[in-house]
PDB file of N, CA and C in Angstrom:
ATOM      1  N   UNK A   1     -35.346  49.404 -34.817  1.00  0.00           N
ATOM      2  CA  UNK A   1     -34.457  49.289 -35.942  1.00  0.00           C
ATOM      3  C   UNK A   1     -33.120  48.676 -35.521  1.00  0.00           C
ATOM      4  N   UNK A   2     -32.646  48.741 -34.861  1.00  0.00           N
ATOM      5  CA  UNK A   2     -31.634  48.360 -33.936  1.00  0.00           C
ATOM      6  C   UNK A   2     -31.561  46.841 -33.534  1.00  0.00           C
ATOM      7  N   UNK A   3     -32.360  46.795 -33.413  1.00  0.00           N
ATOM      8  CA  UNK A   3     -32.561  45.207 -33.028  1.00  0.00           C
ATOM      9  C   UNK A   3     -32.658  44.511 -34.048  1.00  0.00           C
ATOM     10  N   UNK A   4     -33.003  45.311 -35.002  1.00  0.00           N
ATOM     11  CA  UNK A   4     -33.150  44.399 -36.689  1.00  0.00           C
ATOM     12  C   UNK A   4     -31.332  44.127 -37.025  1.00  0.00           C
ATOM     13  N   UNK A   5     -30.883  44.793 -36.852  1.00  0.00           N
ATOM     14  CA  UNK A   5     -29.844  44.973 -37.493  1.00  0.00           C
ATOM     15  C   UNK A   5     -28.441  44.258 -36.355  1.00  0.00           C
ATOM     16  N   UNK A   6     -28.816  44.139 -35.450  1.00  0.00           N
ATOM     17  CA  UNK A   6     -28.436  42.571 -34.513  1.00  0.00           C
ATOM     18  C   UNK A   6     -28.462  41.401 -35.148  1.00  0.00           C
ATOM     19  N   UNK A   7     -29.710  41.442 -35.494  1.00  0.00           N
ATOM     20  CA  UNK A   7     -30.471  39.858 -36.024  1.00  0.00           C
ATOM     21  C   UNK A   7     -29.479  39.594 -37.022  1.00  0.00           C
ATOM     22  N   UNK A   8     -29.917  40.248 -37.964  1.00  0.00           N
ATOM     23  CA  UNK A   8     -29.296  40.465 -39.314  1.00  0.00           C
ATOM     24  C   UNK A   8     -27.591  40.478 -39.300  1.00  0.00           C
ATOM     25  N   UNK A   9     -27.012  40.637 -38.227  1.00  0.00           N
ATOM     26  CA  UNK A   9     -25.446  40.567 -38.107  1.00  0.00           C
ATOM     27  C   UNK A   9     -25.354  39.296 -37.708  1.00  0.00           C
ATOM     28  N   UNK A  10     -26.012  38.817 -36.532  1.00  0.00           N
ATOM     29  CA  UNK A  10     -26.083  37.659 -35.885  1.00  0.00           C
ATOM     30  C   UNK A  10     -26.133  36.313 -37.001  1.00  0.00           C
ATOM     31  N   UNK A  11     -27.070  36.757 -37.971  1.00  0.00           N
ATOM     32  CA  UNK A  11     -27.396  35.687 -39.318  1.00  0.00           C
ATOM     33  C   UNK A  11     -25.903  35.919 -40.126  1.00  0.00           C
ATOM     34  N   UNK A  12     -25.604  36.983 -40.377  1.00  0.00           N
ATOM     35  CA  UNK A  12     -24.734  36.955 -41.498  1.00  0.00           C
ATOM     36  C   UNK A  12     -23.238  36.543 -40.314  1.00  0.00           C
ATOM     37  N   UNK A  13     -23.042  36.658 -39.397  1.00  0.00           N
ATOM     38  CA  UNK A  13     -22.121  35.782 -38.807  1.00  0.00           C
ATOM     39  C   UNK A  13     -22.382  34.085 -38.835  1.00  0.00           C
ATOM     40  N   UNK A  14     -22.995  33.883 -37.913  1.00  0.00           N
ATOM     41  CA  UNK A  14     -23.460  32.701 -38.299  1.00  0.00           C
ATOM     42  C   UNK A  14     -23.002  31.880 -39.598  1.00  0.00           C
ATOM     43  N   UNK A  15     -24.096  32.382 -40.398  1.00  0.00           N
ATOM     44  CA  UNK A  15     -23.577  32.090 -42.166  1.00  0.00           C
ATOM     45  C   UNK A  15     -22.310  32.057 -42.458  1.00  0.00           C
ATOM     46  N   UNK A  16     -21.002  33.013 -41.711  1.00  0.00           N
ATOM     47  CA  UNK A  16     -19.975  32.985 -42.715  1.00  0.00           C
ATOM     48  C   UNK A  16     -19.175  31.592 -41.474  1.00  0.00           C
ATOM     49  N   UNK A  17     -19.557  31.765 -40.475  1.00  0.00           N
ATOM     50  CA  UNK A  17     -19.171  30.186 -39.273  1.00  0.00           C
ATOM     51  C   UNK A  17     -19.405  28.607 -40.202  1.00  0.00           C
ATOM     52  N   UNK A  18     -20.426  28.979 -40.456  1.00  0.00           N
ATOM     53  CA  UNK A  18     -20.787  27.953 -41.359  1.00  0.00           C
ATOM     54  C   UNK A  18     -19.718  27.542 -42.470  1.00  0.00           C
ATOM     55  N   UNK A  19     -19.622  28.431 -43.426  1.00  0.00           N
ATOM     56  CA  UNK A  19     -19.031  28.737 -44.309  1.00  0.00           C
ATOM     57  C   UNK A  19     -17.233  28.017 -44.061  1.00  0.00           C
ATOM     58  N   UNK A  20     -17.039  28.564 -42.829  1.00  0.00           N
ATOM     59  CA  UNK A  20     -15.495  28.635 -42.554  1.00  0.00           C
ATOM     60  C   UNK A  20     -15.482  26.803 -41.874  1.00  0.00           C
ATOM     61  N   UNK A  21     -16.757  26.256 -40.980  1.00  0.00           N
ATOM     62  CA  UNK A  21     -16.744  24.874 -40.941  1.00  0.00           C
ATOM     63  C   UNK A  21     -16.802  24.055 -42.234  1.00  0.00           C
ATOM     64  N   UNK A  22     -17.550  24.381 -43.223  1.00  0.00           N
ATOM     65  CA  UNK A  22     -17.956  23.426 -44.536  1.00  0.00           C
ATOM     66  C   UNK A  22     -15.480  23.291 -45.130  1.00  0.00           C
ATOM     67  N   UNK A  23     -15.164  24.712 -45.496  1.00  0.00           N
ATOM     68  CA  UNK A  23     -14.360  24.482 -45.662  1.00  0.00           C
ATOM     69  C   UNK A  23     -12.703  23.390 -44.911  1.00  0.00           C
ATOM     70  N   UNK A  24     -13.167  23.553 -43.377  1.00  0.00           N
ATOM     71  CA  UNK A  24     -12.728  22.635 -42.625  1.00  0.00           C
ATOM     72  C   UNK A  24     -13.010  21.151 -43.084  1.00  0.00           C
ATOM     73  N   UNK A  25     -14.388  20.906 -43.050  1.00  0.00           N
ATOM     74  CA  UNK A  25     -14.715  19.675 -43.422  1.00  0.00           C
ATOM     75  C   UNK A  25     -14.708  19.241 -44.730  1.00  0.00           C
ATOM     76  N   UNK A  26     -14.428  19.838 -45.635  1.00  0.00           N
ATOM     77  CA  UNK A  26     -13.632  19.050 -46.752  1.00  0.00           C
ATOM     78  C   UNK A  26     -12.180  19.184 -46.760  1.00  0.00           C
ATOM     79  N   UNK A  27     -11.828  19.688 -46.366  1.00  0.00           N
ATOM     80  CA  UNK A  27     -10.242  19.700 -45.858  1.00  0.00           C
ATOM     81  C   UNK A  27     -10.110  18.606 -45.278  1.00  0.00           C
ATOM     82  N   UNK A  28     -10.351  17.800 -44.282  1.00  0.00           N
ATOM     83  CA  UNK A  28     -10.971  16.980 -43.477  1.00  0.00           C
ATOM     84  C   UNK A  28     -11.053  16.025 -44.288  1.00  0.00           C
ATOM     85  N   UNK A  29     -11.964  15.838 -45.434  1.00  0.00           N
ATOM     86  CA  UNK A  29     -12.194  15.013 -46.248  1.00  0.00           C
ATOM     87  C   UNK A  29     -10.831  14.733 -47.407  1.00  0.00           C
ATOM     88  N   UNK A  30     -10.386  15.494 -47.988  1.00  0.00           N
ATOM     89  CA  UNK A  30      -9.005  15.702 -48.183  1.00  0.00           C
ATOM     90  C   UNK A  30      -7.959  15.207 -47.831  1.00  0.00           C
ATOM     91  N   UNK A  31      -7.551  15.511 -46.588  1.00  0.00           N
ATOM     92  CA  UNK A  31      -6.479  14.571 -45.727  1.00  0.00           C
ATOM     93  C   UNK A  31      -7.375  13.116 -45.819  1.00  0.00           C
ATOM     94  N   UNK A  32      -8.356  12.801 -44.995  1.00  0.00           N
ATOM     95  CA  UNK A  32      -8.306  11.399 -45.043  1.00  0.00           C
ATOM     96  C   UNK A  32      -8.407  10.624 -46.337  1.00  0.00           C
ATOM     97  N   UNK A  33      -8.987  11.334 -47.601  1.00  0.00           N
ATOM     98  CA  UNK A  33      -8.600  10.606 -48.430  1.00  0.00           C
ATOM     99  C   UNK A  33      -6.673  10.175 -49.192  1.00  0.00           C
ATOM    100  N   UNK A  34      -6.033  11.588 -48.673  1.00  0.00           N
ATOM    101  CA  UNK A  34      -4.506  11.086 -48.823  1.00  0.00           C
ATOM    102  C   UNK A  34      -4.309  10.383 -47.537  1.00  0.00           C
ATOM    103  N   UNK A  35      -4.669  10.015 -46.472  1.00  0.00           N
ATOM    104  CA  UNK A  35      -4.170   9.310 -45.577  1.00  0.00           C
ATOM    105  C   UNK A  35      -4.627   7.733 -45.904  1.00  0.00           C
ATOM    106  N   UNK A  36      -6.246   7.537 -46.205  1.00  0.00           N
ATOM    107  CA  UNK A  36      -6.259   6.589 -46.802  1.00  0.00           C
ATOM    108  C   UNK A  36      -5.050   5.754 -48.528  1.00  0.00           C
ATOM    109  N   UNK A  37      -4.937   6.552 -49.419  1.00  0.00           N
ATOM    110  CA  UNK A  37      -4.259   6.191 -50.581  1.00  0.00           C
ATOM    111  C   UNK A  37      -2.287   5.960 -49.931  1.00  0.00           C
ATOM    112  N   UNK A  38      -2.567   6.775 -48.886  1.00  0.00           N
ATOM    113  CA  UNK A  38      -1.231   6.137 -48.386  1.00  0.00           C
ATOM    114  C   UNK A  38      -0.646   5.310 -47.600  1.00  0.00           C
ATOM    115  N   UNK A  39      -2.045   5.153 -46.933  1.00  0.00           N
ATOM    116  CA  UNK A  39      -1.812   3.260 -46.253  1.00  0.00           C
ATOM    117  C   UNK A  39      -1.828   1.790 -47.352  1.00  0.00           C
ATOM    118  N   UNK A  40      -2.680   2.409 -48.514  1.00  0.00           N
ATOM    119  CA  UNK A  40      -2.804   1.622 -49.393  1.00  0.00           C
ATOM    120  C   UNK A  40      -1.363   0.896 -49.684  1.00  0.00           C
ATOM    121  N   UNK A  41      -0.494   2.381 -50.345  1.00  0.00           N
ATOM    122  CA  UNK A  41       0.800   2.043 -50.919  1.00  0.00           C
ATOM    123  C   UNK A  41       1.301   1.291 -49.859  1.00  0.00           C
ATOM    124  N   UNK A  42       1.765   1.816 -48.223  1.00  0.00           N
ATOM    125  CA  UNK A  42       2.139   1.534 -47.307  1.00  0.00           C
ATOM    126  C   UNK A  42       2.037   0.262 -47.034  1.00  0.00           C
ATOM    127  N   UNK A  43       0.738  -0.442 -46.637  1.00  0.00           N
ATOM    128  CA  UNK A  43      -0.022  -1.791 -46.479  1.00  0.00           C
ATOM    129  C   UNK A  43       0.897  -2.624 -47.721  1.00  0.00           C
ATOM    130  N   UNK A  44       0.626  -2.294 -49.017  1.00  0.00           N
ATOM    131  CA  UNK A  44       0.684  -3.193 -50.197  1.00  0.00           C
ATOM    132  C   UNK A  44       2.011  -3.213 -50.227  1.00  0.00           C
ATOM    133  N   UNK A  45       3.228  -2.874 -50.034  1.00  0.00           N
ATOM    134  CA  UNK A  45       5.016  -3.083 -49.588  1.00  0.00           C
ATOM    135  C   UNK A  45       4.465  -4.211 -48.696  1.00  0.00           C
ATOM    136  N   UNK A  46       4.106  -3.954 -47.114  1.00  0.00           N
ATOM    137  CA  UNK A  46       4.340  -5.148 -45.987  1.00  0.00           C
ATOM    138  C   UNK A  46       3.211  -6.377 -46.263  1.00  0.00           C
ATOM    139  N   UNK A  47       2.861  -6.005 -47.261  1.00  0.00           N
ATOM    140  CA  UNK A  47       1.323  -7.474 -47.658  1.00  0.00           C
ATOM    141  C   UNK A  47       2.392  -8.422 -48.840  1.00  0.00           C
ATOM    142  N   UNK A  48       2.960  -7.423 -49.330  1.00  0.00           N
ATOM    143  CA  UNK A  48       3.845  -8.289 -50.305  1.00  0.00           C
ATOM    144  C   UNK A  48       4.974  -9.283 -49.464  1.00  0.00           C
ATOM    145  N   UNK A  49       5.590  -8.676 -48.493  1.00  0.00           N
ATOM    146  CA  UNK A  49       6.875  -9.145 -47.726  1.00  0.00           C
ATOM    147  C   UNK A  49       6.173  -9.890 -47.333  1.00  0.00           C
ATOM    148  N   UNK A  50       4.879  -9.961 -46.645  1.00  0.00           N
ATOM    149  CA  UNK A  50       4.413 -11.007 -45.600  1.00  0.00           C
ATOM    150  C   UNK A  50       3.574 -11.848 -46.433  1.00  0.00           C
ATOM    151  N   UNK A  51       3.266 -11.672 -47.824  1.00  0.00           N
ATOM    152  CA  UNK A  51       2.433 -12.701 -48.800  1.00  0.00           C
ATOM    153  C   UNK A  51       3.618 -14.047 -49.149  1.00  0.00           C
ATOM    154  N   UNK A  52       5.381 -13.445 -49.188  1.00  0.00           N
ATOM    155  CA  UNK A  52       6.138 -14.365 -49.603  1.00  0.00           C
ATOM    156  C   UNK A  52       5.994 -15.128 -48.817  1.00  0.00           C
ATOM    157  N   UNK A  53       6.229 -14.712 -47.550  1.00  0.00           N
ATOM    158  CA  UNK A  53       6.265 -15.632 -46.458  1.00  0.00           C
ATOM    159  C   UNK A  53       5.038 -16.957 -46.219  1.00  0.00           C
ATOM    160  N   UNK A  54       4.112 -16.137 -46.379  1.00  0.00           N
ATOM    161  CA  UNK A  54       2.582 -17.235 -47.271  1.00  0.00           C
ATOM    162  C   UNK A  54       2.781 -18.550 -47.427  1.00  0.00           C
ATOM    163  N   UNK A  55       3.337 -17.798 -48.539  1.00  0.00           N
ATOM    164  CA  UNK A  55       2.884 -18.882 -49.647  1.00  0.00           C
ATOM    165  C   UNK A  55       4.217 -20.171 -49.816  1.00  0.00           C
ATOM    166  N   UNK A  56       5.197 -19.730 -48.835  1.00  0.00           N
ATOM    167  CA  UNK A  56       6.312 -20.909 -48.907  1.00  0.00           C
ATOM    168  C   UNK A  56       6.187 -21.318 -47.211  1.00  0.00           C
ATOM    169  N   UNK A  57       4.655 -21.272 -46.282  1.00  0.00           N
ATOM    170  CA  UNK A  57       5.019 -21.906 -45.000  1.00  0.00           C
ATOM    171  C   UNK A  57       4.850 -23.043 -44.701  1.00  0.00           C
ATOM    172  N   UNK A  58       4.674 -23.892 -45.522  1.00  0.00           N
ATOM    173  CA  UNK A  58       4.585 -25.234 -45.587  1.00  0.00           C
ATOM    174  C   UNK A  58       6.090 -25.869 -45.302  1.00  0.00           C
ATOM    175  N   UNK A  59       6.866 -24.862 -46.272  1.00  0.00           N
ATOM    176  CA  UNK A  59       8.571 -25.171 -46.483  1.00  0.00           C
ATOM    177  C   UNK A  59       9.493 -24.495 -45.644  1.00  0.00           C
ATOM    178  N   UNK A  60       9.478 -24.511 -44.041  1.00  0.00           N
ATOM    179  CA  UNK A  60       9.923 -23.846 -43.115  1.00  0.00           C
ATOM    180  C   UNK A  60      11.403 -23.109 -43.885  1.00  0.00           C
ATOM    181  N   UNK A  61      12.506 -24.249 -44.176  1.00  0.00           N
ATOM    182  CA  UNK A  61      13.484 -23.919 -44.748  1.00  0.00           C
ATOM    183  C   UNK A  61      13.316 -22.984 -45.594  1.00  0.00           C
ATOM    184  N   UNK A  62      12.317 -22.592 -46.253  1.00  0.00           N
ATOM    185  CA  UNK A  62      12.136 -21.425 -47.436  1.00  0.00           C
ATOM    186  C   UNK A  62      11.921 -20.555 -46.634  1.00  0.00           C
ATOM    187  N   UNK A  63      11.100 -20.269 -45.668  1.00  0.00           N
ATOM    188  CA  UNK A  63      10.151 -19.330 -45.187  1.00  0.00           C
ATOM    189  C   UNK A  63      11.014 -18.803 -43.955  1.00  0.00           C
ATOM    190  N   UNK A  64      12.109 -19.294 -43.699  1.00  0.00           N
ATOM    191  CA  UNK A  64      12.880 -18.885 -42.339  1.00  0.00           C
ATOM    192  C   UNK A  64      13.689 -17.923 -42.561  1.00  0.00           C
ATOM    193  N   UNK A  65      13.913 -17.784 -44.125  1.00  0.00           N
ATOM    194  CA  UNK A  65      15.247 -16.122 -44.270  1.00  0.00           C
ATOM    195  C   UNK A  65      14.091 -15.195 -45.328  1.00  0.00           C
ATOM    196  N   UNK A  66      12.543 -15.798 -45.051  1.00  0.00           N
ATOM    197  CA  UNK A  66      12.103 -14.503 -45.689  1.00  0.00           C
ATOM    198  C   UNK A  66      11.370 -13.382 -44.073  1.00  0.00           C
ATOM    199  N   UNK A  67      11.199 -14.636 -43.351  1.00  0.00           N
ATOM    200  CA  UNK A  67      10.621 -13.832 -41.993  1.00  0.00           C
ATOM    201  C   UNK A  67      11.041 -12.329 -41.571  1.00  0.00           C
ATOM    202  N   UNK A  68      12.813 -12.317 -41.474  1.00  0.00           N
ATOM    203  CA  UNK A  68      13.177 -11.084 -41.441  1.00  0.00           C
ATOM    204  C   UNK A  68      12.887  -9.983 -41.908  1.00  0.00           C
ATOM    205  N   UNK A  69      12.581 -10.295 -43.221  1.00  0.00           N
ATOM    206  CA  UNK A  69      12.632  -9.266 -44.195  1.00  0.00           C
ATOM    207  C   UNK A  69      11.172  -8.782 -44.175  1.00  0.00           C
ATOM    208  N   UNK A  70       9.886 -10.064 -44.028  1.00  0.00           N
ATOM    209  CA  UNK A  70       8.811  -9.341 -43.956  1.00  0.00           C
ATOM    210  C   UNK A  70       8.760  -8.164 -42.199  1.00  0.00           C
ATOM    211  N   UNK A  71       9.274  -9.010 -41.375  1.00  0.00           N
ATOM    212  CA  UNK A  71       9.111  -7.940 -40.523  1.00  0.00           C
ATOM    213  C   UNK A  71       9.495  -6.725 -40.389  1.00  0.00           C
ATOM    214  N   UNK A  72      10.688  -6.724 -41.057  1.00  0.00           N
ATOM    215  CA  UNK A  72      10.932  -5.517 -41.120  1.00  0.00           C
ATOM    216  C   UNK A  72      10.251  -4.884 -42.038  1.00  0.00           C
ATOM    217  N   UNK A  73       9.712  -5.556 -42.886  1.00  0.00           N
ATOM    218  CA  UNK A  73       8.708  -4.344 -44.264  1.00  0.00           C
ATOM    219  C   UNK A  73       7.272  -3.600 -42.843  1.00  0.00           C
ATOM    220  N   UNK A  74       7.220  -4.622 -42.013  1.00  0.00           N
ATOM    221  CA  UNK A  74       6.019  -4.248 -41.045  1.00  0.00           C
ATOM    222  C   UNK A  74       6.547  -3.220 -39.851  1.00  0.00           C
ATOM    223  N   UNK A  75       7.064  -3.588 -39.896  1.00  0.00           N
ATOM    224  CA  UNK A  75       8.180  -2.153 -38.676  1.00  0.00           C
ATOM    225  C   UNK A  75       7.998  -0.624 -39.486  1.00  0.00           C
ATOM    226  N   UNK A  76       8.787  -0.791 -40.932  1.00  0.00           N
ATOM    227  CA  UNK A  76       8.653  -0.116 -41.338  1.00  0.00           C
ATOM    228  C   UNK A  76       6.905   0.436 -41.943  1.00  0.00           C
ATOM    229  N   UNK A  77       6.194   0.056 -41.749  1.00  0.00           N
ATOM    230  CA  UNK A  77       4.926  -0.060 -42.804  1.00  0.00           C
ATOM    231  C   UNK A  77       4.521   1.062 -41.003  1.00  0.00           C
ATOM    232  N   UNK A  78       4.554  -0.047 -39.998  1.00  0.00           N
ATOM    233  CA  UNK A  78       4.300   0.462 -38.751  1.00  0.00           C
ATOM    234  C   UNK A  78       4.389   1.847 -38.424  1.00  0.00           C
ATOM    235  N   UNK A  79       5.137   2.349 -38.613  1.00  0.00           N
ATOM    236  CA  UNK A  79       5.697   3.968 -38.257  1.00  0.00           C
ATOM    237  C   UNK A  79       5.323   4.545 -39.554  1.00  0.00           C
ATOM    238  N   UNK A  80       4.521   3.849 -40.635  1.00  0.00           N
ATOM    239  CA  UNK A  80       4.619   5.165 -41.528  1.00  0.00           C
ATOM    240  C   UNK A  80       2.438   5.098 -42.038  1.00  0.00           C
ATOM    241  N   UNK A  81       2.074   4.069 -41.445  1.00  0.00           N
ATOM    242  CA  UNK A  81       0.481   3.719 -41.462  1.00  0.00           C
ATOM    243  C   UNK A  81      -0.131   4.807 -40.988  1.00  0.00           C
ATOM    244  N   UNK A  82      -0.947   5.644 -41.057  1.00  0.00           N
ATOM    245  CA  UNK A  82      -2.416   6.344 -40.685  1.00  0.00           C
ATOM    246  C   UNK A  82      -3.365   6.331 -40.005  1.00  0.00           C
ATOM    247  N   UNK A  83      -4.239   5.221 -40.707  1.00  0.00           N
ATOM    248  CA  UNK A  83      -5.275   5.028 -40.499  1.00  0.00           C
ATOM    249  C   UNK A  83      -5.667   4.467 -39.444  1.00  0.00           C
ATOM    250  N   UNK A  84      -6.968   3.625 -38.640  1.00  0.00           N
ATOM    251  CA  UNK A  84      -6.955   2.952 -37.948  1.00  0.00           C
ATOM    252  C   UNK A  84      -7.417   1.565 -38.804  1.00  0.00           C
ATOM    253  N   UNK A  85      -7.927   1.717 -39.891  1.00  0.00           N
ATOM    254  CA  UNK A  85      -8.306   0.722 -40.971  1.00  0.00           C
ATOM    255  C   UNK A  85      -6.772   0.003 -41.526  1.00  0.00           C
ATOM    256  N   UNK A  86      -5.969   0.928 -41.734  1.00  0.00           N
ATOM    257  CA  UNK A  86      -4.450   0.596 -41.852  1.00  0.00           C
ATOM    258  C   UNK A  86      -3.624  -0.053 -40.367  1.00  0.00           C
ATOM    259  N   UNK A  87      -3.710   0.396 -39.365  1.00  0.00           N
ATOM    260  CA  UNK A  87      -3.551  -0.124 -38.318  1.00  0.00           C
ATOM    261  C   UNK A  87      -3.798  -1.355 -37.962  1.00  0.00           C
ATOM    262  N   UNK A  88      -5.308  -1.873 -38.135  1.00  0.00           N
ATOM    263  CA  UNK A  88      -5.782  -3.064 -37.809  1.00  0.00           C
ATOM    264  C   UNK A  88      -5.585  -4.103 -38.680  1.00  0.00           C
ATOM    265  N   UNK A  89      -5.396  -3.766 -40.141  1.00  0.00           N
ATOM    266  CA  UNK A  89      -4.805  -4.255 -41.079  1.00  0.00           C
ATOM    267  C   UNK A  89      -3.012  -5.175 -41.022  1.00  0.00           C
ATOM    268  N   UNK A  90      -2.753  -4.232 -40.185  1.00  0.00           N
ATOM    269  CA  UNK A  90      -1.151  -4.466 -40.187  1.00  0.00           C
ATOM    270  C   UNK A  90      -1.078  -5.446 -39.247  1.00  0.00           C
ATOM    271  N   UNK A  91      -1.742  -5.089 -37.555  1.00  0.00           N
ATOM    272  CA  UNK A  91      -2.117  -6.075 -36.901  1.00  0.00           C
ATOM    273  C   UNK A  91      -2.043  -7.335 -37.731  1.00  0.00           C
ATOM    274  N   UNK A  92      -3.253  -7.524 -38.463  1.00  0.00           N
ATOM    275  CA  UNK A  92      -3.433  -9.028 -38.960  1.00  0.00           C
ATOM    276  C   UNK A  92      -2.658  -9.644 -39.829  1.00  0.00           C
ATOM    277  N   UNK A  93      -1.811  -8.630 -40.483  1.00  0.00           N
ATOM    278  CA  UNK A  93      -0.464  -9.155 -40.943  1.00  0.00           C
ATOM    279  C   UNK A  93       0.694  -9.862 -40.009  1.00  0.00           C
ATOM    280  N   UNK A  94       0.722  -9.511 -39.170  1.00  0.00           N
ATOM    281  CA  UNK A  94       2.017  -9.713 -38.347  1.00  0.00           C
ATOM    282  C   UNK A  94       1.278 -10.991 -37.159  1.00  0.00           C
ATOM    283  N   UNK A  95      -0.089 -10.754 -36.877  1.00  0.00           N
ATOM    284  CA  UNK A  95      -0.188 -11.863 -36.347  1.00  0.00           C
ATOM    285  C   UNK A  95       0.015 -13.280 -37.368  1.00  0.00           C
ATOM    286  N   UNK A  96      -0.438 -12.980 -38.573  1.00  0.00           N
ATOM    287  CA  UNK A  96      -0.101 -14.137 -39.523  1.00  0.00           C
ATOM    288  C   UNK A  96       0.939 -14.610 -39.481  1.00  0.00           C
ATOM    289  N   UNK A  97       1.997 -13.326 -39.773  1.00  0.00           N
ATOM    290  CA  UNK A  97       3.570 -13.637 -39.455  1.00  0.00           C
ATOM    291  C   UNK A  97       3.575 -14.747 -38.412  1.00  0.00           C
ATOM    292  N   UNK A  98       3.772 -13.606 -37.200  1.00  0.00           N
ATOM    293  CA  UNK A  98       4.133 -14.158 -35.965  1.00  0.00           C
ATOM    294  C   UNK A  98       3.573 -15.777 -36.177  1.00  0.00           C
ATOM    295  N   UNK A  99       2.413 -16.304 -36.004  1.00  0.00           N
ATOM    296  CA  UNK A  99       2.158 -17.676 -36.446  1.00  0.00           C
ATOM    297  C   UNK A  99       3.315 -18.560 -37.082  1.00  0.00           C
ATOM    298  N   UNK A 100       3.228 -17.803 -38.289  1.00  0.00           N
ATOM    299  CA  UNK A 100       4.110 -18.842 -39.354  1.00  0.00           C
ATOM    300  C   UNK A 100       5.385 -18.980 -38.252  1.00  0.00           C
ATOM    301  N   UNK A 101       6.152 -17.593 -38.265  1.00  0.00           N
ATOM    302  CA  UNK A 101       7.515 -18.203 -37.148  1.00  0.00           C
ATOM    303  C   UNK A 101       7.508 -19.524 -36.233  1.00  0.00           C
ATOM    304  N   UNK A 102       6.221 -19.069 -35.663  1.00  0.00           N
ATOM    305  CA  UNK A 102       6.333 -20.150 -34.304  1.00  0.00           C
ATOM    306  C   UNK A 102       6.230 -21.426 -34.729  1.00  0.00           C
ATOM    307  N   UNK A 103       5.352 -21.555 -35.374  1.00  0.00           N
ATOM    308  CA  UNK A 103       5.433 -22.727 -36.163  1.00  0.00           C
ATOM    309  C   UNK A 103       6.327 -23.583 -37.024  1.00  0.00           C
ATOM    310  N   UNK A 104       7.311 -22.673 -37.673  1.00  0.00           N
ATOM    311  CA  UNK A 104       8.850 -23.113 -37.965  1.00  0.00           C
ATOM    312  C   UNK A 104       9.704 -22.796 -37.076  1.00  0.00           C
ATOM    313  N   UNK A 105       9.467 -22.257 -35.967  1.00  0.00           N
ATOM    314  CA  UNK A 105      10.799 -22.551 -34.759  1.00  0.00           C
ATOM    315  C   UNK A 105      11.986 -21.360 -34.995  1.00  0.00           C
TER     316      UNK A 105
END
């Protein structure tokens, strides 16, 4: 009888382990979905600063007093990003940047 009642503790521990992981892992799920919606916002500020820069690099003279400003939207975007999807994202922003600069001197 004794040994039944091991088992039977052993299961109903178990079960509540379970229980206490499932709640972890949507918690889990939780944060990364606010970590995702806040690279979004984050990203979409330094995509805008670095879209001006875009779309006038043909016209160095245009594009030479917006450079500042996008980098700094990426500095800032930098220290406040999440993700690693947001991370690699930003990367390819700033290498775009960086390009356009060199290219207008």
């Amino acid at each position: 009888m004794t040994t039944r009642a091991w088992i039977v503790l052993a299961v109903a521990l178990t079960g509540c382990g379970a229980v206490k992981d499932e709640e972890n892992r949507q918690k889990n799920i939780g944060q990364q979905t606010a970590d995702i919606s806040s690279d979004t916002h984050v990203l979409g500020e330094a995509s805008a600063a670095v879209n001006e820069v875009i779309r006038v690099q043909d016209d160095c003279e245009a594009a030479r007093p917006l450079i500042p400003k996008a980098n700094a939207a990426l500095e800032t975007a930098s220290a406040r990003v999440r993700t690693v999807t947001g991370k690699a994202t930003l990367d390819g922003l700033k290498s775009q940047l960086r390009a356009i600069a060199q290219s207008c001197g």
